[in-house]
Protein backbone atom coordinates (compact mmCIF):
# COMPACT_ATOMS: atom_id res chain seq x y z
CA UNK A 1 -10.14 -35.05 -3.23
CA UNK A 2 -7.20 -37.34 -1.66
CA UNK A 3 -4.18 -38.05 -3.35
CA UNK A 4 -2.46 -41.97 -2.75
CA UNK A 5 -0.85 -40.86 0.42
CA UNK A 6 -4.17 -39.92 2.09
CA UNK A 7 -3.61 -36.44 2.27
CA UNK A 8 -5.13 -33.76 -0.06
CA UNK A 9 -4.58 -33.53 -3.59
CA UNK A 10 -2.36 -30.63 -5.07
CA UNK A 11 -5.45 -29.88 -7.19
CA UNK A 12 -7.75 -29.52 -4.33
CA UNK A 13 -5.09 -27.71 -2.39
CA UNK A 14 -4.84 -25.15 -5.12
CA UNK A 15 -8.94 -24.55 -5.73
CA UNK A 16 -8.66 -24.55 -1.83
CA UNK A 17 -6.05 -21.61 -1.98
CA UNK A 18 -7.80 -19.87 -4.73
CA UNK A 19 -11.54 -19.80 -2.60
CA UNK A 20 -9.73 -18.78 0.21
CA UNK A 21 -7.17 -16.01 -0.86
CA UNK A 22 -10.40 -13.27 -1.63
CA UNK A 23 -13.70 -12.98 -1.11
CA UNK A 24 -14.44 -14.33 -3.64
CA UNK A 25 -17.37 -11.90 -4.70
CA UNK A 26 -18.40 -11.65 -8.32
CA UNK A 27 -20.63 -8.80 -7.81
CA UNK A 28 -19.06 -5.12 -7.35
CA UNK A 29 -21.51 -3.24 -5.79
CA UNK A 30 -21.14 -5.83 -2.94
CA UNK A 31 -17.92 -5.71 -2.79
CA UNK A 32 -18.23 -1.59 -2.80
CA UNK A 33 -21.08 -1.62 -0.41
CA UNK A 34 -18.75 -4.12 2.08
CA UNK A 35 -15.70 -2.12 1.96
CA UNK A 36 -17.68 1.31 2.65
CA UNK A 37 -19.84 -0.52 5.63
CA UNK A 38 -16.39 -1.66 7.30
CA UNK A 39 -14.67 1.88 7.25
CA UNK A 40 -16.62 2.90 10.82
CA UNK A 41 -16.04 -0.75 12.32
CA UNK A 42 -12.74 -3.02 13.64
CA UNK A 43 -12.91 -4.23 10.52
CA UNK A 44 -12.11 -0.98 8.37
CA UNK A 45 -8.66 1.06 7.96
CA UNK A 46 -8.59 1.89 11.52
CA UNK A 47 -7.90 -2.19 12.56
CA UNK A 48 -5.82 -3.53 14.87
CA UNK A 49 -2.53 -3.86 13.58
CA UNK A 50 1.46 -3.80 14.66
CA UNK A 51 1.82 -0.46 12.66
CA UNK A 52 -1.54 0.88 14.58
CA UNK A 53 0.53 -0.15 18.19
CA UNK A 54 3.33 1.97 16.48
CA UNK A 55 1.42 5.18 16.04
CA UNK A 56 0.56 5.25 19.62
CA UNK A 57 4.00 5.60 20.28
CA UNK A 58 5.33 9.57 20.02
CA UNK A 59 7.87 9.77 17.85
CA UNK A 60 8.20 6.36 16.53
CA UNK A 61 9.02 6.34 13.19
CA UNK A 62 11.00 2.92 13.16
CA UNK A 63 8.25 1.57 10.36
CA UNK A 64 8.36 4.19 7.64
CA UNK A 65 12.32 3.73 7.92
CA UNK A 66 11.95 -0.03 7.34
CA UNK A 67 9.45 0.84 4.56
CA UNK A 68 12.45 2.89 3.17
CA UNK A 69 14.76 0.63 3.72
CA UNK A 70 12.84 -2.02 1.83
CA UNK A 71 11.73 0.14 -1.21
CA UNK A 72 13.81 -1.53 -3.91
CA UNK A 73 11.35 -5.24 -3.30
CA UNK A 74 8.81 -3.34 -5.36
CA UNK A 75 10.37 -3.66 -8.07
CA UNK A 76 11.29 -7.19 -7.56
CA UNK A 77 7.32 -8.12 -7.55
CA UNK A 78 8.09 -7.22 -11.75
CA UNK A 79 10.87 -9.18 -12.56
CA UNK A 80 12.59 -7.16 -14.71
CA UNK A 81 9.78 -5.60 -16.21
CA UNK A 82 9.96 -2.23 -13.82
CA UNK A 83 12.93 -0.41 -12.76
CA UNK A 84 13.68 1.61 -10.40
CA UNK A 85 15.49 4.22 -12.79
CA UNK A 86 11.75 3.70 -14.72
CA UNK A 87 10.58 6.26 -12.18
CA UNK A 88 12.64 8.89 -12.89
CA UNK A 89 11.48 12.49 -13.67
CA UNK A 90 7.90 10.84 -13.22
CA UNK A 91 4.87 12.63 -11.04
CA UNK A 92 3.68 9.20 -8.66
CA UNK A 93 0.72 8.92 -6.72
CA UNK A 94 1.29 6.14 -4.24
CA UNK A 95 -2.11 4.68 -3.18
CA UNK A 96 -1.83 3.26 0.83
CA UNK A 97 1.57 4.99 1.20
CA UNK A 98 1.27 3.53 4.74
CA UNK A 99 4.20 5.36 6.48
CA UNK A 100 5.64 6.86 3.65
CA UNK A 101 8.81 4.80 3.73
CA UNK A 102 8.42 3.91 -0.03
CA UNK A 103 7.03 7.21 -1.45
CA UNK A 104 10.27 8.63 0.15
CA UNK A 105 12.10 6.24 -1.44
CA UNK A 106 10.32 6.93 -4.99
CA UNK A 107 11.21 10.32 -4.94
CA UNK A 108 14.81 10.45 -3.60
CA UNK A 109 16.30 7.19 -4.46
CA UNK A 110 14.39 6.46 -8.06
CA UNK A 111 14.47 10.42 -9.11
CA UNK A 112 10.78 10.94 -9.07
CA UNK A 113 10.24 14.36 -9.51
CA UNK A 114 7.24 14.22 -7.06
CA UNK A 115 5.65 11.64 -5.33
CA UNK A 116 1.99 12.52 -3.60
CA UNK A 117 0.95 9.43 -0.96
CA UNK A 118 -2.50 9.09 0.54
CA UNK A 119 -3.20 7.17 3.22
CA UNK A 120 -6.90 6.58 5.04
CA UNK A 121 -6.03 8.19 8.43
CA UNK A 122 -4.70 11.23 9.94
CA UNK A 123 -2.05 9.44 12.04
CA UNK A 124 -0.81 8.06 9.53
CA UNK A 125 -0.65 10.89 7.34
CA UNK A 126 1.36 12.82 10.11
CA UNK A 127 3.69 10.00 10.38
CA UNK A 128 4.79 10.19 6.55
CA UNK A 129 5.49 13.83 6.81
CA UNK A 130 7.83 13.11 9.93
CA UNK A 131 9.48 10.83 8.03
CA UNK A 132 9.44 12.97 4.99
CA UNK A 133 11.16 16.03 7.15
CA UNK A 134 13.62 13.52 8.79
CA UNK A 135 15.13 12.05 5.18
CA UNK A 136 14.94 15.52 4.37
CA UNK A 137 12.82 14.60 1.50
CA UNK A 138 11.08 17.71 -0.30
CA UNK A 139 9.75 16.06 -3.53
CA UNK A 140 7.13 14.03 -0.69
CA UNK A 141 3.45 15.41 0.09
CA UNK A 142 1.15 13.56 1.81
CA UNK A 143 -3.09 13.85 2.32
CA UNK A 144 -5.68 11.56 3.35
CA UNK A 145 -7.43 9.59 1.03
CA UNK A 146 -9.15 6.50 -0.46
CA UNK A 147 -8.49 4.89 -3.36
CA UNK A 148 -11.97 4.80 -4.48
CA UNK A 149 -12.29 8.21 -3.84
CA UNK A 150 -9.20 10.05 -6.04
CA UNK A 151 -9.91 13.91 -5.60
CA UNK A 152 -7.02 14.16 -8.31
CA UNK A 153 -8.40 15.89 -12.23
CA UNK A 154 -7.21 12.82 -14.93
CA UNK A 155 -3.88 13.00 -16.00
CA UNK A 156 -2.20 13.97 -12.63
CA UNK A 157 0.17 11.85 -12.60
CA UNK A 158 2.39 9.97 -14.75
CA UNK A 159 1.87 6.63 -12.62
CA UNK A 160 0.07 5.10 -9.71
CA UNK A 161 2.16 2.78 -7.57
CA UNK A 162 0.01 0.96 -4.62
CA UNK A 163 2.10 -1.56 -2.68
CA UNK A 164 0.46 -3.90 0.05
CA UNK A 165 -2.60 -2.58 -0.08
CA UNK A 166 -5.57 -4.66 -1.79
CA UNK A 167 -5.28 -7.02 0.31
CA UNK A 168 -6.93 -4.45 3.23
């Protein structure tokens, strides 16, 4: 639809915004069987990417600090709802810890008393221990992993934190 000014209605904008934002799939065994079909491709967790330039680099670990150095915006995303101090004394499994910047920052600046992160690669992986051993950080482990594929027994953990990640 067109709004008086000839451009495109706030309405349509917004259905626009919503069709777009997702795949919009209603069906989960699609959306399962997509997401395991794209793992081997250019598509799946091993994508192009700034942080994938990154791990090409030795010794690079500029990322996981900025992920450090950024941890508090989680908590932001609540609005007063989750605190920082909310994580204290708690056992976290961070889903897509990416470069371990945030678990890091879980355990040592919230008071978690452990924080496990999984990530989909084995680079990756290696670069959250680095960083882990650099912030001298020993409440941090780290292991490969997929969120749809938890090798955890229920009741691990005390919470599950997974920050921009679904959107992969």
């Amino acid at each position: 639809s067109v709004d008086d000014m000839g451009g495109t209605s706030p309405a349509a904008r917004a259905k626009t915004r919503r069709a777009t934002h997702s795949l919009n799939l209603h069906s989960t065994r699609l959306l399962r069987w997509l997401l395991t079909a794209s793992w081997g491709t250019w598509l799946g967790p091993d994508a192009p990417s700034p942080q994938r330039d990154e791990l090409r680099r030795s010794g690079e670990l500029r990322a996981g600090r900025t992920e450090f150095a950024d941890g508090a915006r989680f908590f932001r995303h609540f609005r007063g709802a989750l605190h920082p101090a909310d994580l204290r004394g708690k056992k976290i499994l961070d889903v897509g810890c990416g470069y371990g910047g945030r678990s890091v920052f879980y355990a040592e600046r919230c008071g978690a008393s452990s924080v496990h992160g999984i990530e989909v690669t084995v680079p990756m992986v290696e670069r959250c221990r680095e960083l882990a051993m650099e912030l001298s950080s020993t409440k941090t482990t780290f292991a490969v992993g997929r969120a749809e594929q938890l090798p955890f027994p229920d009741e691990s953990f005390d919470a599950v934190l997974s920050f921009d990640v679904l959107e992969h």
